[in-house]
C-alpha atoms as a PDB file:
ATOM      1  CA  UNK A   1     193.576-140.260 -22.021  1.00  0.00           C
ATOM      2  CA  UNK A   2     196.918-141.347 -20.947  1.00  0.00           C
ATOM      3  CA  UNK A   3     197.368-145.321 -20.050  1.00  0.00           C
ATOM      4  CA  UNK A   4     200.052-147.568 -19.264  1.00  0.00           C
ATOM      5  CA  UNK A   5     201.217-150.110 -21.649  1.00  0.00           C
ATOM      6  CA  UNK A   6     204.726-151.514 -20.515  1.00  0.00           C
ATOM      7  CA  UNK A   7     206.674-151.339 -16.820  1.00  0.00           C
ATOM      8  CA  UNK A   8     210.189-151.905 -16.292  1.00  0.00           C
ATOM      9  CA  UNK A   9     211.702-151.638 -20.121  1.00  0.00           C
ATOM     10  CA  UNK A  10     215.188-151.732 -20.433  1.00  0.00           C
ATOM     11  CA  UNK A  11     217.083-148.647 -21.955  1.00  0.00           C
ATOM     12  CA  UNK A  12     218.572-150.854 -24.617  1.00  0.00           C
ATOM     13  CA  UNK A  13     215.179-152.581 -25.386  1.00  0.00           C
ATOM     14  CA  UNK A  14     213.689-148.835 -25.894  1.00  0.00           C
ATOM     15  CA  UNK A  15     217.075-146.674 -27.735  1.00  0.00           C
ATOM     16  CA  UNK A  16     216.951-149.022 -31.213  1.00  0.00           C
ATOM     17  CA  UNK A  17     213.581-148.446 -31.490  1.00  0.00           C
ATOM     18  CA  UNK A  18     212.649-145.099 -30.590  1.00  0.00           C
ATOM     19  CA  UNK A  19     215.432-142.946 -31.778  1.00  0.00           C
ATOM     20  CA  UNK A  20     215.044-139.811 -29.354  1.00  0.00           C
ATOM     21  CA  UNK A  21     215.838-142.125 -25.838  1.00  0.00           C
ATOM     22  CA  UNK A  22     218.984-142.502 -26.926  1.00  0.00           C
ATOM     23  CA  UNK A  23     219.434-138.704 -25.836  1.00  0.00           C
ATOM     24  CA  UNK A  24     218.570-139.696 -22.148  1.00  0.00           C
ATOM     25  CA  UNK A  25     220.705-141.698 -19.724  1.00  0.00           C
ATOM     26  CA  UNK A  26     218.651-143.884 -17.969  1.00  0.00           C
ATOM     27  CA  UNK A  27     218.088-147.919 -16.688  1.00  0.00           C
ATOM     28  CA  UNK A  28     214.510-148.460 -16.825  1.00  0.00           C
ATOM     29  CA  UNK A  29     211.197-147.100 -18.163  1.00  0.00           C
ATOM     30  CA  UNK A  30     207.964-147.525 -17.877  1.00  0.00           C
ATOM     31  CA  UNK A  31     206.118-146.854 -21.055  1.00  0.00           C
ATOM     32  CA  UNK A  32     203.121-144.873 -20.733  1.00  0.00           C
ATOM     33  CA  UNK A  33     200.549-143.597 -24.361  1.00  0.00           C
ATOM     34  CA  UNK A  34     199.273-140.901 -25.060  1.00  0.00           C
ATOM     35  CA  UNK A  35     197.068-141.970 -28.220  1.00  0.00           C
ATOM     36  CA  UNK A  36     195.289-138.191 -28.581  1.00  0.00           C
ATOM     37  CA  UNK A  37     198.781-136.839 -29.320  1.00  0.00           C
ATOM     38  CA  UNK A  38     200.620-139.466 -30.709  1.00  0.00           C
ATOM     39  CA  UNK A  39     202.832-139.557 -28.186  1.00  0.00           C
ATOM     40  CA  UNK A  40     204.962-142.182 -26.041  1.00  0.00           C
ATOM     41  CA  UNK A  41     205.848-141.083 -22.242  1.00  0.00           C
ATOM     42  CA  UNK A  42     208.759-142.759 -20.531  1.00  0.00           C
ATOM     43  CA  UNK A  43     209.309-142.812 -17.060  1.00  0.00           C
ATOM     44  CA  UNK A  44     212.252-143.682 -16.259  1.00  0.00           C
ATOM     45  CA  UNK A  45     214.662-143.335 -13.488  1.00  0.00           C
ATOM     46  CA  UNK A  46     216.208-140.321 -14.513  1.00  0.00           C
ATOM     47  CA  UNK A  47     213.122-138.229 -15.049  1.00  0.00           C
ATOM     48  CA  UNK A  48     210.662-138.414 -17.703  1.00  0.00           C
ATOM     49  CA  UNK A  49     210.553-138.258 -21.502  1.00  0.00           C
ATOM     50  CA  UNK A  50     208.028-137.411 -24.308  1.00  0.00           C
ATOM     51  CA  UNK A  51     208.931-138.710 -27.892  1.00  0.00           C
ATOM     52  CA  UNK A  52     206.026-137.471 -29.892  1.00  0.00           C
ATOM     53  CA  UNK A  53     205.319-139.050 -33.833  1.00  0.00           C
ATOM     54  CA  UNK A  54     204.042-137.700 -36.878  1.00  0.00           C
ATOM     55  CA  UNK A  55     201.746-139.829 -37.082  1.00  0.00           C
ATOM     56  CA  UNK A  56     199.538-142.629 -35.521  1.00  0.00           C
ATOM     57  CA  UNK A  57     201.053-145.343 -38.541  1.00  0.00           C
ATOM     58  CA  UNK A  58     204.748-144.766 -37.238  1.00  0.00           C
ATOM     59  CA  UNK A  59     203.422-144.586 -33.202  1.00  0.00           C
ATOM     60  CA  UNK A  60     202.041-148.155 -33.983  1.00  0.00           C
ATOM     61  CA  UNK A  61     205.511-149.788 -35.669  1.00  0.00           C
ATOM     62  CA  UNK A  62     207.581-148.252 -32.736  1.00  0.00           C
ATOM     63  CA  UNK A  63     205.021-150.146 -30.532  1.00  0.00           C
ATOM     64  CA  UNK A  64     204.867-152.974 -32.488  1.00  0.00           C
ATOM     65  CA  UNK A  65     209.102-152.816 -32.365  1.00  0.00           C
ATOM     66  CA  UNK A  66     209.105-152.254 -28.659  1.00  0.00           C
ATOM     67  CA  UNK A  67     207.157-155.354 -27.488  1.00  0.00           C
ATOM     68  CA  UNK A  68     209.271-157.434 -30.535  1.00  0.00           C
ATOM     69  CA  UNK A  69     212.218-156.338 -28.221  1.00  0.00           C
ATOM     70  CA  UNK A  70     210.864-156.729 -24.584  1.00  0.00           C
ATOM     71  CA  UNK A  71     209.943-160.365 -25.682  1.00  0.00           C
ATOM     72  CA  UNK A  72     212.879-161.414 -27.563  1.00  0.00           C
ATOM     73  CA  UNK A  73     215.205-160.383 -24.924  1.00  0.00           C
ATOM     74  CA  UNK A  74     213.245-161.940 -21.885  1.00  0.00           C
ATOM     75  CA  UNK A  75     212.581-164.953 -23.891  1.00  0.00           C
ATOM     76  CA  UNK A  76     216.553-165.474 -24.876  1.00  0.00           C
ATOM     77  CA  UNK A  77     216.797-164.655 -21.320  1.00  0.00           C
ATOM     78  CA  UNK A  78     215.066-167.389 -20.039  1.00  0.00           C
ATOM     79  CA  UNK A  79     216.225-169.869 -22.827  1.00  0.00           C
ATOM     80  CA  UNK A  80     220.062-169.177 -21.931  1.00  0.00           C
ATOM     81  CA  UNK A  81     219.059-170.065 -18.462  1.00  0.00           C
ATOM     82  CA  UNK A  82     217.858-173.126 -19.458  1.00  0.00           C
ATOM     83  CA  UNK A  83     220.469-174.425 -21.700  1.00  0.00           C
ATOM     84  CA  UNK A  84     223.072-172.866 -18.301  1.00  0.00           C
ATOM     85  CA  UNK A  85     221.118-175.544 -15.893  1.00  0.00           C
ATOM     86  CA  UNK A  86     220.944-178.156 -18.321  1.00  0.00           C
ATOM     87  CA  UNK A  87     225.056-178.571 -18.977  1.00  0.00           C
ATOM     88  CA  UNK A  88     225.795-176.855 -15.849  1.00  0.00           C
ATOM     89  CA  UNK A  89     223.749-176.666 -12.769  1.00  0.00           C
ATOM     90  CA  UNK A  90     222.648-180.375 -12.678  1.00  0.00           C
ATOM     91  CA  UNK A  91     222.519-182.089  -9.196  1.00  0.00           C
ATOM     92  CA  UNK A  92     225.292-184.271  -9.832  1.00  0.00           C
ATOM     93  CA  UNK A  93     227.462-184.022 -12.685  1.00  0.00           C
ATOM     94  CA  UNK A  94     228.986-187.667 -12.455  1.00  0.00           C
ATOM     95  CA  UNK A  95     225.513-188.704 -14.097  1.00  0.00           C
ATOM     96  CA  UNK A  96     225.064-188.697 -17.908  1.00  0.00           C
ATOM     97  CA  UNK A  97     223.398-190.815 -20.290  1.00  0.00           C
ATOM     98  CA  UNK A  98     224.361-192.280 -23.647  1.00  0.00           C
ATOM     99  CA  UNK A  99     221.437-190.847 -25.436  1.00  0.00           C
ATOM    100  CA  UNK A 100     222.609-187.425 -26.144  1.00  0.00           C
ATOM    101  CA  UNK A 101     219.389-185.832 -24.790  1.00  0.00           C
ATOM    102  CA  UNK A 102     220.654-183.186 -23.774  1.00  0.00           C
ATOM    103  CA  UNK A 103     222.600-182.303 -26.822  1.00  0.00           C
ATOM    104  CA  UNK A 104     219.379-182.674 -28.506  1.00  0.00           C
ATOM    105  CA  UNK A 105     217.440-180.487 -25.857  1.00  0.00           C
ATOM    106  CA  UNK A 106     219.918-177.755 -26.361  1.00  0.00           C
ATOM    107  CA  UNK A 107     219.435-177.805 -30.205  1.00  0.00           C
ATOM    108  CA  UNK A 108     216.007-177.684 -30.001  1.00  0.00           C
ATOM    109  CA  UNK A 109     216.556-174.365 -27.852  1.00  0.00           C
ATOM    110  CA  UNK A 110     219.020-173.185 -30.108  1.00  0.00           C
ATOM    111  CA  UNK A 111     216.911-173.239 -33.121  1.00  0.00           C
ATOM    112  CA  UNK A 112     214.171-171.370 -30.808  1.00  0.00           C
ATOM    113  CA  UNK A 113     216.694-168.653 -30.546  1.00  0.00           C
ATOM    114  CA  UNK A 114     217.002-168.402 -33.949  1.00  0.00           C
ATOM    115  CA  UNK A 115     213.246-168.484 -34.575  1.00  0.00           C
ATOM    116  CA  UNK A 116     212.990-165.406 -32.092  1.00  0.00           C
ATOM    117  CA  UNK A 117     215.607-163.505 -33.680  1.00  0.00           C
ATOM    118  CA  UNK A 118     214.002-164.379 -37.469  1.00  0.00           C
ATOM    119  CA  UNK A 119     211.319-162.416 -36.260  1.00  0.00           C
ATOM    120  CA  UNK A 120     208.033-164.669 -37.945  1.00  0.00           C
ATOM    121  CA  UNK A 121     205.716-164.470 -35.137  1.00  0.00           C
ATOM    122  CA  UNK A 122     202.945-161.592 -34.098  1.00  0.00           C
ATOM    123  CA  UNK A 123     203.120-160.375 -30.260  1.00  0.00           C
ATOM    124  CA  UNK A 124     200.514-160.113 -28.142  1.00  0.00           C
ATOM    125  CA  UNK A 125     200.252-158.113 -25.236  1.00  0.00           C
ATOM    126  CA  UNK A 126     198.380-158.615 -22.545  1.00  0.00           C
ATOM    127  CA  UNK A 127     196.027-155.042 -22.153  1.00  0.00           C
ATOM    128  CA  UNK A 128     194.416-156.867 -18.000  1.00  0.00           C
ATOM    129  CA  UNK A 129     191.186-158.977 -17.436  1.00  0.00           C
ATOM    130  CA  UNK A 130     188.280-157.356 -18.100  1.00  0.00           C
ATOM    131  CA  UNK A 131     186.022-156.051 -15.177  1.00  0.00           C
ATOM    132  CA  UNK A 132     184.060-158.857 -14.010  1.00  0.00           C
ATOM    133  CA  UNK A 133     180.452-156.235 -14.858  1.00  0.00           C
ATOM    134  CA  UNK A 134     182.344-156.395 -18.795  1.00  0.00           C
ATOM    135  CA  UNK A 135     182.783-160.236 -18.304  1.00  0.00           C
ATOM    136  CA  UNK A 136     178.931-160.705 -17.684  1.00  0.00           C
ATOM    137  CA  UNK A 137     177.965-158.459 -20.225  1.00  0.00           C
ATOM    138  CA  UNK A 138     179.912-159.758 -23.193  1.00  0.00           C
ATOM    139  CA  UNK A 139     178.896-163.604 -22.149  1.00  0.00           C
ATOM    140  CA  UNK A 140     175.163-162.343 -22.086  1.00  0.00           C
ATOM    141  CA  UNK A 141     175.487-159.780 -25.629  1.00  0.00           C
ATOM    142  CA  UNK A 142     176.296-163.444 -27.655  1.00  0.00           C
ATOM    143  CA  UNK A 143     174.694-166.309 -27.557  1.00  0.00           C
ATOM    144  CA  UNK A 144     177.691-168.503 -28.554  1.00  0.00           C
ATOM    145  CA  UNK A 145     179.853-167.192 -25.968  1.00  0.00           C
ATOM    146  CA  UNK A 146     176.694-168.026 -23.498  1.00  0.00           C
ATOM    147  CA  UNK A 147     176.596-171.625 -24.763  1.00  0.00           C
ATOM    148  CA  UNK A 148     180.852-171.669 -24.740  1.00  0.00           C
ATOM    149  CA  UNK A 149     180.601-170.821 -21.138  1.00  0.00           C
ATOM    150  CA  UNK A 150     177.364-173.327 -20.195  1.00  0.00           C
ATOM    151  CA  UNK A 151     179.172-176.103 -21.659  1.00  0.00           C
ATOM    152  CA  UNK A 152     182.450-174.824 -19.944  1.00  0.00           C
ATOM    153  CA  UNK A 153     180.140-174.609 -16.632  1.00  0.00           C
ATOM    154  CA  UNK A 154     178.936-178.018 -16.920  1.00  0.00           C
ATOM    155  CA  UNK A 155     182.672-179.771 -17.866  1.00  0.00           C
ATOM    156  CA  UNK A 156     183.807-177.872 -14.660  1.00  0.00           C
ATOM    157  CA  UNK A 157     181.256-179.823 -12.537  1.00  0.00           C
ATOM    158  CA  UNK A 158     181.787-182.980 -14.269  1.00  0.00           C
ATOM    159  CA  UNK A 159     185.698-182.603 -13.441  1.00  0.00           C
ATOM    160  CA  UNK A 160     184.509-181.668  -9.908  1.00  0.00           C
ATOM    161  CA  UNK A 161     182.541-184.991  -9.046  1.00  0.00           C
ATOM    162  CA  UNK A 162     186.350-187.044 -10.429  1.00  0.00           C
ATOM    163  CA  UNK A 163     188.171-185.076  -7.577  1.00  0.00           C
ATOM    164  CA  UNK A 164     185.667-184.754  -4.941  1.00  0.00           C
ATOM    165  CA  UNK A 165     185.798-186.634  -1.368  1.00  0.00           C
ATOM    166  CA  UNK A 166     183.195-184.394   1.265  1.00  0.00           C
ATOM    167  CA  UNK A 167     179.949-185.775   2.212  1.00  0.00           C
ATOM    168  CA  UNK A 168     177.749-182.936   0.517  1.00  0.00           C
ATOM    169  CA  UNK A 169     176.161-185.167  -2.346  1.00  0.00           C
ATOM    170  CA  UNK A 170     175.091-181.258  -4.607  1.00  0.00           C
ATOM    171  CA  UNK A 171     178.075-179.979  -3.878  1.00  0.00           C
ATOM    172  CA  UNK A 172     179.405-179.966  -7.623  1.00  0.00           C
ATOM    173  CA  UNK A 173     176.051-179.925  -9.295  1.00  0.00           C
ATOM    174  CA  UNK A 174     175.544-175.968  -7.234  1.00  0.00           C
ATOM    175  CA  UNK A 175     179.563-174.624  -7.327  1.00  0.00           C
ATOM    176  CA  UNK A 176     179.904-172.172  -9.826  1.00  0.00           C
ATOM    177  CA  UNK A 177     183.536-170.946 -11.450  1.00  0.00           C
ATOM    178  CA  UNK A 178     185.703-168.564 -11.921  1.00  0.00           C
ATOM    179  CA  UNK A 179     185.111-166.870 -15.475  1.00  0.00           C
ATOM    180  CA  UNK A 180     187.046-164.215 -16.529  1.00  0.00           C
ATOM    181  CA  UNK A 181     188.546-162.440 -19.566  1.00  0.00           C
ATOM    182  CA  UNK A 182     191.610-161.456 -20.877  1.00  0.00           C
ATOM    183  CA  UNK A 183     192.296-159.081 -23.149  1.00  0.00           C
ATOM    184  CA  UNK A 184     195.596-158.943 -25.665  1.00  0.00           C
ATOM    185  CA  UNK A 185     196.409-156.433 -28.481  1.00  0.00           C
ATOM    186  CA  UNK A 186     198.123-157.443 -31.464  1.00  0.00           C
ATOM    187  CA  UNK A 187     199.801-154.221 -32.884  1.00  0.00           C
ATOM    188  CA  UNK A 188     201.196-156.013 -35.763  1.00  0.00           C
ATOM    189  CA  UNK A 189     198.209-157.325 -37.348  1.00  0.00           C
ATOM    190  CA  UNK A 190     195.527-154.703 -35.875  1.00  0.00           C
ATOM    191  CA  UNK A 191     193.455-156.954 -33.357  1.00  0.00           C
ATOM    192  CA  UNK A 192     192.153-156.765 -29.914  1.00  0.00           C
ATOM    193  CA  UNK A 193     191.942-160.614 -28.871  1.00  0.00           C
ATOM    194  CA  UNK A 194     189.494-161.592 -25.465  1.00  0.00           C
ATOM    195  CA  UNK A 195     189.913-164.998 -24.396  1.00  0.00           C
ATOM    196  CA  UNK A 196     186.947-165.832 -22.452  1.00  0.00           C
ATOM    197  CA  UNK A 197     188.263-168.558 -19.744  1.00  0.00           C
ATOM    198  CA  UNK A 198     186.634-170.981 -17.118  1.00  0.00           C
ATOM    199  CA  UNK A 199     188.863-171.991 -13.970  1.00  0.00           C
ATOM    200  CA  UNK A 200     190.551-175.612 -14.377  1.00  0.00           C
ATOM    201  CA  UNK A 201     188.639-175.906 -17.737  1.00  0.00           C
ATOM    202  CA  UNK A 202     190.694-173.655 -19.799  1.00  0.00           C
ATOM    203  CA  UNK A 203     189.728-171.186 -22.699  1.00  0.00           C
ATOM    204  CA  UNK A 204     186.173-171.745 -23.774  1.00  0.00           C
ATOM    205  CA  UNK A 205     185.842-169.027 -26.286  1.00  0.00           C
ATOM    206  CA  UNK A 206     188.117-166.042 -28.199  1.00  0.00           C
ATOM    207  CA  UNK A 207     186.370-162.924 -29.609  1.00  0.00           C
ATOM    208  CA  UNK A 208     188.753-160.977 -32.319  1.00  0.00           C
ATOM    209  CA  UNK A 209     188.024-157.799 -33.328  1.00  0.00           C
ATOM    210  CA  UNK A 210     190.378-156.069 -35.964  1.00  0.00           C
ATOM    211  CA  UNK A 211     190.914-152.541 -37.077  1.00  0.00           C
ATOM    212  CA  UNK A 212     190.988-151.150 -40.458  1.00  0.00           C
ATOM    213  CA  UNK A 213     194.187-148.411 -39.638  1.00  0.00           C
ATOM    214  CA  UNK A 214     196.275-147.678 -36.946  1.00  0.00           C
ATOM    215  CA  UNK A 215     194.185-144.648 -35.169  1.00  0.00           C
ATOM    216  CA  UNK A 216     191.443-146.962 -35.136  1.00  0.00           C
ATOM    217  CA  UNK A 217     193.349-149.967 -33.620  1.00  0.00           C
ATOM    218  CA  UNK A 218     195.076-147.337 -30.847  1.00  0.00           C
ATOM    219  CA  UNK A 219     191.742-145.950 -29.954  1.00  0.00           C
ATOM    220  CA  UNK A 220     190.749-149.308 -28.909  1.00  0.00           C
ATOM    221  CA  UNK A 221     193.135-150.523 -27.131  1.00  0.00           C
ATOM    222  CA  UNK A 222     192.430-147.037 -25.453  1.00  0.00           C
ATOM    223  CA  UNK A 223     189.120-148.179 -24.804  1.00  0.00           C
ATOM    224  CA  UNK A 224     190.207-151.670 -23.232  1.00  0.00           C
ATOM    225  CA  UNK A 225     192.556-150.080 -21.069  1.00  0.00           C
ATOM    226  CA  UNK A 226     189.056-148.375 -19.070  1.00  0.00           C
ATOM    227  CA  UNK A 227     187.580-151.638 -18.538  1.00  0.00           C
ATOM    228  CA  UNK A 228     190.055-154.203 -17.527  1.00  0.00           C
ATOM    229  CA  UNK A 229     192.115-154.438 -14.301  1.00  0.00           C
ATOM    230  CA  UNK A 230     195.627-154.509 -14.164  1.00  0.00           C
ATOM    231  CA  UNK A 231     197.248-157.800 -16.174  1.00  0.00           C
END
């Protein structure tokens, strides 16, 4: 089985870490497994290209390099943009104030961006939420996740009666949320995380499963990638 795993990559977020793109001119790619033959797809913009590995150890680093990339580089991104409207883009730059918050708001960020580049964290990527038939089945195959989600349930409703103004006096007692599940994969450390999570309550309950070797780990994100919808 062939599944998706990234859209959009950048070339330079994909030529450090997999060494045959760099033979291949192209903008974008999105980044496609094929776990049975320990192979990456690309397709990019300027046709498509298969980088196969020896084996399933070195297909998981590459992976596990990739997402490092795609996340450092949207997350610097983002940060630059922030410190840009902080000292820049303000609505009226004849306002200051004598507390240097700023200059200590930009630090802060700074020493993010060293953080990111450092490397200590673990990436997770989000694999989709889980088909609502999954979502019912994993809630009823544990009884802690059942009791997780009846307490969730039951905070919802309380939460509902602080908000609610219509004349119905059952209407929070009988509403029922939205439950669903999302799955991440953690290539680094070998898990497949599923947050179990109840609308305007938040997560109620996380199931980790992790995988003694790489094959094993690939497989099931393989598996996952059948029973959630897109992320």
């Amino acid at each position: 089985m062939v599944f998706k795993l990234f859209s959009n990559v950048k070339y330079y977020e994909l030529a450090p870490e997999i060494v045959s793109v760099k033979e291949k001119n192209f903008d974008t790619a999105d980044v496609w497994l094929d776990i049975e033959n320990k192979k990456v797809i690309l397709y990019t913009n300027n046709g498509e290209l298969n980088v196969v590995f020896n084996d399933y150890n070195e297909l998981l680093e590459d992976i596990t390099r990739i997402s490092k990339a795609v996340y450092v580089n949207d997350m610097i991104e983002a940060l630059n943009n922030a410190i840009n409207d902080l000292t820049v883009n303000r609505r009226d730059r004849r306002l200051e104030v004598d507390t240097g918050v700023v200059d200590r708001l930009i630090n802060e960020i700074e020493k993010t961006k060293e953080s990111l580049f450092e490397g200590v964290y673990k990436v997770m990527i989000k694999v989709g939420y889980l088909n609502k038939e999954e979502v019912d089945k994993l809630v009823e195959s544990n009884t802690e996740i059942k009791k997780s989600v009846k307490d969730g349930v039951v905070l919802y409703r309380e939460l509902c009666w602080e908000t609610y103004e219509d004349s119905d006096p059952d209407y929070c007692d009988r509403v029922m949320p939205v439950i669903d599940a999302v799955v991440y994969a953690v290539p680094e450390s070998k898990e497949i995380i599923t947050v179990i999570r109840i609308d305007t309550v938040g997560d109620v309950y996380r199931v980790v499963k992790a995988y003694e070797n790489a094959y094993d780990f690939l497989k099931g994100l393989e598996e996952y990638s059948t029973k959630v919808m897109d992320p």
